[in-house]
N, C-alpha and C. Protein backbone atom coordinates (compact mmCIF):
# COMPACT_ATOMS: atom_id res chain seq x y z
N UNK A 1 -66.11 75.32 115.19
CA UNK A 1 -65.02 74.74 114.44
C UNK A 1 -63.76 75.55 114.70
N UNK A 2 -62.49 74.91 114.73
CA UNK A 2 -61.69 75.48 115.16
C UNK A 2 -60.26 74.64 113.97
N UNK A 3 -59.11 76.10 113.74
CA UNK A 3 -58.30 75.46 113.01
C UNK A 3 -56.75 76.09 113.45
N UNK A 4 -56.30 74.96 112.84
CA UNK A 4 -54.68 75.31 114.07
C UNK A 4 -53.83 76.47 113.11
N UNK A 5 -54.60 76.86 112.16
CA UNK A 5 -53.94 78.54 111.66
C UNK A 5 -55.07 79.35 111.82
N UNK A 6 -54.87 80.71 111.70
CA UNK A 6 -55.66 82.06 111.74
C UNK A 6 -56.16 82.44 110.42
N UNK A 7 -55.40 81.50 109.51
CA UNK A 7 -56.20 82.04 107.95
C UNK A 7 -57.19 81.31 107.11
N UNK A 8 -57.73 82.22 106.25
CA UNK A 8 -58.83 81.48 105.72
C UNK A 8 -59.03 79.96 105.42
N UNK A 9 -60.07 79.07 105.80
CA UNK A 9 -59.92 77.78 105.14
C UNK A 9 -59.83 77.41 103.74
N UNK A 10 -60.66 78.35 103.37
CA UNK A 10 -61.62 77.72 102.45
C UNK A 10 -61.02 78.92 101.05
N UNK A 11 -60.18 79.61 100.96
CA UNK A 11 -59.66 80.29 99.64
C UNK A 11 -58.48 78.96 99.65
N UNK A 12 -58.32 77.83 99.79
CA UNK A 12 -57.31 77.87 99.56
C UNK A 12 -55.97 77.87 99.90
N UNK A 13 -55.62 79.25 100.25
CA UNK A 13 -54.20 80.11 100.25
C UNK A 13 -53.31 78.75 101.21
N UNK A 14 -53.99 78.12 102.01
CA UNK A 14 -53.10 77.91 103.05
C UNK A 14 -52.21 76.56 102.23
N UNK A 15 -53.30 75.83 101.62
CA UNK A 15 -53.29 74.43 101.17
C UNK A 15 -52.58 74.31 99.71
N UNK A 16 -53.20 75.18 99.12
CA UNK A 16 -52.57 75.53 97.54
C UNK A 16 -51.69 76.49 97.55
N UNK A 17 -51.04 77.22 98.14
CA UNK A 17 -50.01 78.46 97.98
C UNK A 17 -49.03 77.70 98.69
N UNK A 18 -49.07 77.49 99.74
CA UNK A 18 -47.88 77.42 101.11
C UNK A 18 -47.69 76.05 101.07
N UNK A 19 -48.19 74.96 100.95
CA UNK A 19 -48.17 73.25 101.10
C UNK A 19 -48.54 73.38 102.69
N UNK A 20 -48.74 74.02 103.07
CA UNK A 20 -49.17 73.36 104.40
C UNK A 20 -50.23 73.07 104.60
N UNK A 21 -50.52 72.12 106.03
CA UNK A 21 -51.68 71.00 106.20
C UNK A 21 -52.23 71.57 107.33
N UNK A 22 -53.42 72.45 107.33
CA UNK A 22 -54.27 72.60 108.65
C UNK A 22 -54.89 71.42 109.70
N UNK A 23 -55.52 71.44 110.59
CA UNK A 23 -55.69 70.44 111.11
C UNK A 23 -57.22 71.11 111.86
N UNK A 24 -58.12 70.80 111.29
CA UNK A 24 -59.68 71.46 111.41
C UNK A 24 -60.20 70.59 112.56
N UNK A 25 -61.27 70.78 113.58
CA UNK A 25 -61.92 70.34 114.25
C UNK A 25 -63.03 70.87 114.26
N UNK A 26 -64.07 69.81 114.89
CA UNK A 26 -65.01 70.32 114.60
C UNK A 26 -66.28 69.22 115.85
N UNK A 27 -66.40 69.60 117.43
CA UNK A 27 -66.66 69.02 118.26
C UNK A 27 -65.40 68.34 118.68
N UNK A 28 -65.65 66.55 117.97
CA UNK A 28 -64.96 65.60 118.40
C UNK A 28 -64.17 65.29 117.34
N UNK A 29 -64.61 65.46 116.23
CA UNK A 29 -64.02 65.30 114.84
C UNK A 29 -63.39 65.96 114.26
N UNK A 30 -61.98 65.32 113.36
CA UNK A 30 -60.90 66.05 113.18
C UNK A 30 -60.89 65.79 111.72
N UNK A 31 -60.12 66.82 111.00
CA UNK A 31 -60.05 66.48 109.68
C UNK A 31 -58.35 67.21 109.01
N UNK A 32 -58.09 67.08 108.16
CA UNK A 32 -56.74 67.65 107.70
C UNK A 32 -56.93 68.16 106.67
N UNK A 33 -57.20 69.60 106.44
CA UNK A 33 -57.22 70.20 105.18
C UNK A 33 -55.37 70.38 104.37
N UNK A 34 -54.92 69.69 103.05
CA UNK A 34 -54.21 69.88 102.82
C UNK A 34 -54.23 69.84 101.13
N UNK A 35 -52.70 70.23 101.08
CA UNK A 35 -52.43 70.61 99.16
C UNK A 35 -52.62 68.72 98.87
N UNK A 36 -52.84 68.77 97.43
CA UNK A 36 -53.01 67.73 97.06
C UNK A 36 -51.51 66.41 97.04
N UNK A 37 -50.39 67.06 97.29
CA UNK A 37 -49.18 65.93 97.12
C UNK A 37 -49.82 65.26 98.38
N UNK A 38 -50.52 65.74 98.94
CA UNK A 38 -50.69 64.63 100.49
C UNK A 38 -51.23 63.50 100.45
N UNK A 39 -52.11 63.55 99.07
CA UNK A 39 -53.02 62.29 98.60
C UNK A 39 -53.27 62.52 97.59
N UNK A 40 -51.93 61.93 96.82
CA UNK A 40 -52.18 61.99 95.30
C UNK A 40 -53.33 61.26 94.59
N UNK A 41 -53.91 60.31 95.60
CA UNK A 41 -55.37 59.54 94.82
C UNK A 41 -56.19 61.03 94.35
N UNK A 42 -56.29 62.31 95.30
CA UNK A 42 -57.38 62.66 95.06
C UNK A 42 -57.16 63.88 93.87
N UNK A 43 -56.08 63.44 92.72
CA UNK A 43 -55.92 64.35 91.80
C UNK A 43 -57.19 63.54 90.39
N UNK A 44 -57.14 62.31 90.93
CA UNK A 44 -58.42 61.84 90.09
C UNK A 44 -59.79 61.74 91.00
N UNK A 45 -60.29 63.29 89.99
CA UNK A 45 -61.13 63.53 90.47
C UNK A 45 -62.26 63.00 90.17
N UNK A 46 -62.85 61.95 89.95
CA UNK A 46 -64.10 60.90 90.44
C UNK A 46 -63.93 59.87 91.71
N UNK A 47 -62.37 60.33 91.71
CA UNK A 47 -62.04 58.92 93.04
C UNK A 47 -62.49 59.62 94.06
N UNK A 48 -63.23 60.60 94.13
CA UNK A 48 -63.69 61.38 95.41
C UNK A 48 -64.70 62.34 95.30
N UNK A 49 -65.42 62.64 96.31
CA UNK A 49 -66.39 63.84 96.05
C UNK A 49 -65.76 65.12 95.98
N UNK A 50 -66.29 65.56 95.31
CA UNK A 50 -64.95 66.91 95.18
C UNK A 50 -66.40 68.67 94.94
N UNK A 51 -66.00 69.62 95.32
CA UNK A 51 -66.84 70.61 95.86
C UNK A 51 -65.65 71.77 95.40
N UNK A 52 -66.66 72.61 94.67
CA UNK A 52 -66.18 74.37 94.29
C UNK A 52 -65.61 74.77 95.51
N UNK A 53 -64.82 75.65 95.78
CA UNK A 53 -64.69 76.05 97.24
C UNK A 53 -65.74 76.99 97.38
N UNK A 54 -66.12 78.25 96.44
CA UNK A 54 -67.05 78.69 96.74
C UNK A 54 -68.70 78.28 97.53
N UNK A 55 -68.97 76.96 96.84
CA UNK A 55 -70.11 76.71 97.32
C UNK A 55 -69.97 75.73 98.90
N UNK A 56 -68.81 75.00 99.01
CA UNK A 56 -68.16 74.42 100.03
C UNK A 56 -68.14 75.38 101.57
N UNK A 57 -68.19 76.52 100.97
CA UNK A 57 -68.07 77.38 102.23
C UNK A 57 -69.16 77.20 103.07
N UNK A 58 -70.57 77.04 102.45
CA UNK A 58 -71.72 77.15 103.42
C UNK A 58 -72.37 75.46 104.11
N UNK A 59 -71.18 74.84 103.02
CA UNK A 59 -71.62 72.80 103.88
C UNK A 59 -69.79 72.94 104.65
N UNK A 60 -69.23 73.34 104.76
CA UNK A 60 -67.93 73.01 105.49
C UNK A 60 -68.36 72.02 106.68
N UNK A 61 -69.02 72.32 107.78
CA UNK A 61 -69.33 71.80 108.75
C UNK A 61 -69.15 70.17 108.54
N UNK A 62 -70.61 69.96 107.30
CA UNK A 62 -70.73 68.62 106.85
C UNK A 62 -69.47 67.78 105.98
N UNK A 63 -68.91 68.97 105.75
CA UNK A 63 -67.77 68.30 104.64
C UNK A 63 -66.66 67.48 105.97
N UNK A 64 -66.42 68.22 106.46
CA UNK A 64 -65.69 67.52 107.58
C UNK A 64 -66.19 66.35 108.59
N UNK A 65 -67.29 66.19 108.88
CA UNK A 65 -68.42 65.27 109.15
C UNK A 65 -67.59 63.87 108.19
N UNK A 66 -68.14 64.38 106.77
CA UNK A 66 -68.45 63.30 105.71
C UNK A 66 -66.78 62.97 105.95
N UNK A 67 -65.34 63.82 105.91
CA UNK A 67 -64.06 63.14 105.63
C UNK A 67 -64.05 62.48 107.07
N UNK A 68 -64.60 62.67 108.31
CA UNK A 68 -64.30 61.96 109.51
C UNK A 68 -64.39 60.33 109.29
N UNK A 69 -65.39 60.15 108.63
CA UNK A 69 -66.34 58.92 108.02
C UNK A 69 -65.50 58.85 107.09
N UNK A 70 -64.20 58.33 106.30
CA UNK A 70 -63.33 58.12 105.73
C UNK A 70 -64.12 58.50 104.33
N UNK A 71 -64.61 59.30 104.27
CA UNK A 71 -65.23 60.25 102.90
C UNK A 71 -63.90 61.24 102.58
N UNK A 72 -62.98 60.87 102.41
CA UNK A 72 -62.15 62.56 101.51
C UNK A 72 -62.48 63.30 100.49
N UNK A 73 -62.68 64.21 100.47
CA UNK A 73 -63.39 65.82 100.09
C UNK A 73 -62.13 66.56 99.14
N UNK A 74 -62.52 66.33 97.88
CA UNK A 74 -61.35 67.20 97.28
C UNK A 74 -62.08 68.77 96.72
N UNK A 75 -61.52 70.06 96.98
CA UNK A 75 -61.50 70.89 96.89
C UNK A 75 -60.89 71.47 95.66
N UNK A 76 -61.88 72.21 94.80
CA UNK A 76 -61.45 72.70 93.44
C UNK A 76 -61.74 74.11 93.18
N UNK A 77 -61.06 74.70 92.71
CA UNK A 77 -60.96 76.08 92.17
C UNK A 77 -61.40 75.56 91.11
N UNK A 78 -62.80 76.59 90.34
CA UNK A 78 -63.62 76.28 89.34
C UNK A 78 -63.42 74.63 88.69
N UNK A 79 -62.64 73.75 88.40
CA UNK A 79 -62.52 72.64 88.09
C UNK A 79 -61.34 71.83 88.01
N UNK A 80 -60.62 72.72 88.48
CA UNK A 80 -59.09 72.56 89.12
C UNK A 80 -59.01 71.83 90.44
N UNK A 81 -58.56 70.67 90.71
CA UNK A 81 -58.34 70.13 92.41
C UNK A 81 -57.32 71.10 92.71
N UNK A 82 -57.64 71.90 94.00
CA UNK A 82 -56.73 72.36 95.08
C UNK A 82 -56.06 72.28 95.84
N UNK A 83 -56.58 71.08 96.94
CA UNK A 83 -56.89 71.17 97.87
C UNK A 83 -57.99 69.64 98.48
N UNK A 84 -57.18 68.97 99.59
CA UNK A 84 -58.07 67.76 99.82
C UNK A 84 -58.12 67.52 101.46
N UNK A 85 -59.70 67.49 101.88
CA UNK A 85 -59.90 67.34 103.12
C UNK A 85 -59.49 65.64 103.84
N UNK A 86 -59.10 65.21 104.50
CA UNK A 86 -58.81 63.63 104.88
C UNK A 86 -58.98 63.69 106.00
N UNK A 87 -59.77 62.07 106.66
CA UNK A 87 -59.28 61.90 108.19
C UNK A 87 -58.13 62.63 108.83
N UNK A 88 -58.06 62.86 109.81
CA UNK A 88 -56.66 63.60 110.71
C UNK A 88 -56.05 62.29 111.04
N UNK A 89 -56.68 60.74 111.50
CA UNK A 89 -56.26 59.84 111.98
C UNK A 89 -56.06 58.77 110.78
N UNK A 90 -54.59 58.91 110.37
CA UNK A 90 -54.00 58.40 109.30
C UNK A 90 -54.89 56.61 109.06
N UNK A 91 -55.09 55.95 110.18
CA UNK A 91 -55.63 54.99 110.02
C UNK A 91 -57.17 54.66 109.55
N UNK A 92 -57.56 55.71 109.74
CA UNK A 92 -58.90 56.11 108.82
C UNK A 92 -58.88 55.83 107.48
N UNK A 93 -57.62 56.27 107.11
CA UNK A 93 -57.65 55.65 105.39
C UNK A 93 -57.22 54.39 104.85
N UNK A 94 -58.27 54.24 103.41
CA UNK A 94 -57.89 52.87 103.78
C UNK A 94 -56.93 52.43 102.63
N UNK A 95 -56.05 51.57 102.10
CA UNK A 95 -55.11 51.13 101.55
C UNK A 95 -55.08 51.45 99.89
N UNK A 96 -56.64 51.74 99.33
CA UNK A 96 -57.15 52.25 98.37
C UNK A 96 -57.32 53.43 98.27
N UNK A 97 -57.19 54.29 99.49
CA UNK A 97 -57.27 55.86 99.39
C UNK A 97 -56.39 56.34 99.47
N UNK A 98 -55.41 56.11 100.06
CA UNK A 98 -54.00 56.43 99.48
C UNK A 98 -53.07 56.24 98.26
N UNK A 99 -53.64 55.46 97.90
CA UNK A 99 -52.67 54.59 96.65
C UNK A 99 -52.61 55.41 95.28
């Protein structure tokens, strides 16, 4: 897996501190780890599967798998959304996952 910054994925810091949007790969499959204004659907959190970051660390692989497959992955500090994984290929989402 490979990500277009040098810092941690998965505290966070990049997505929730800074607003910026990583861009994760993983083989063939791409995903966009970013702060939540990027997809305000996924501040309601049942509209998505959503994962501790702590325990997220050891399925990452799959989590990105599952958002390739227009699954978006919201990321929470103890029960707080952080942080939301999405297709990289904007057309992946569909008119309901953005909204």
């Amino acid at each position: 897996m490979t990500a277009a910054a040098d810092r941690p994925l998965l505290g966070g810091e990049a997505a929730e501190e800074d607003g910026r949007t990583t861009l994760i790969t993983k083989h063939k499959v791409r995903a966009l780890l970013a702060p939540l204004d990027r997809l305000p659907a996924a501040r309601k959190t049942k509209a998505f599967r959503s994962h501790v970051l702590s325990a997220a660390q050891k399925d990452f692989g799959d989590l990105i798998t599952l958002t390739a497959r227009d699954e978006p992955q919201v990321l929470l500090r103890n029960t707080t959304p952080v942080a939301v994984l999405f297709p990289a290929d904007p057309s992946a989402l569909s008119s309901d996952t953005v909204a």
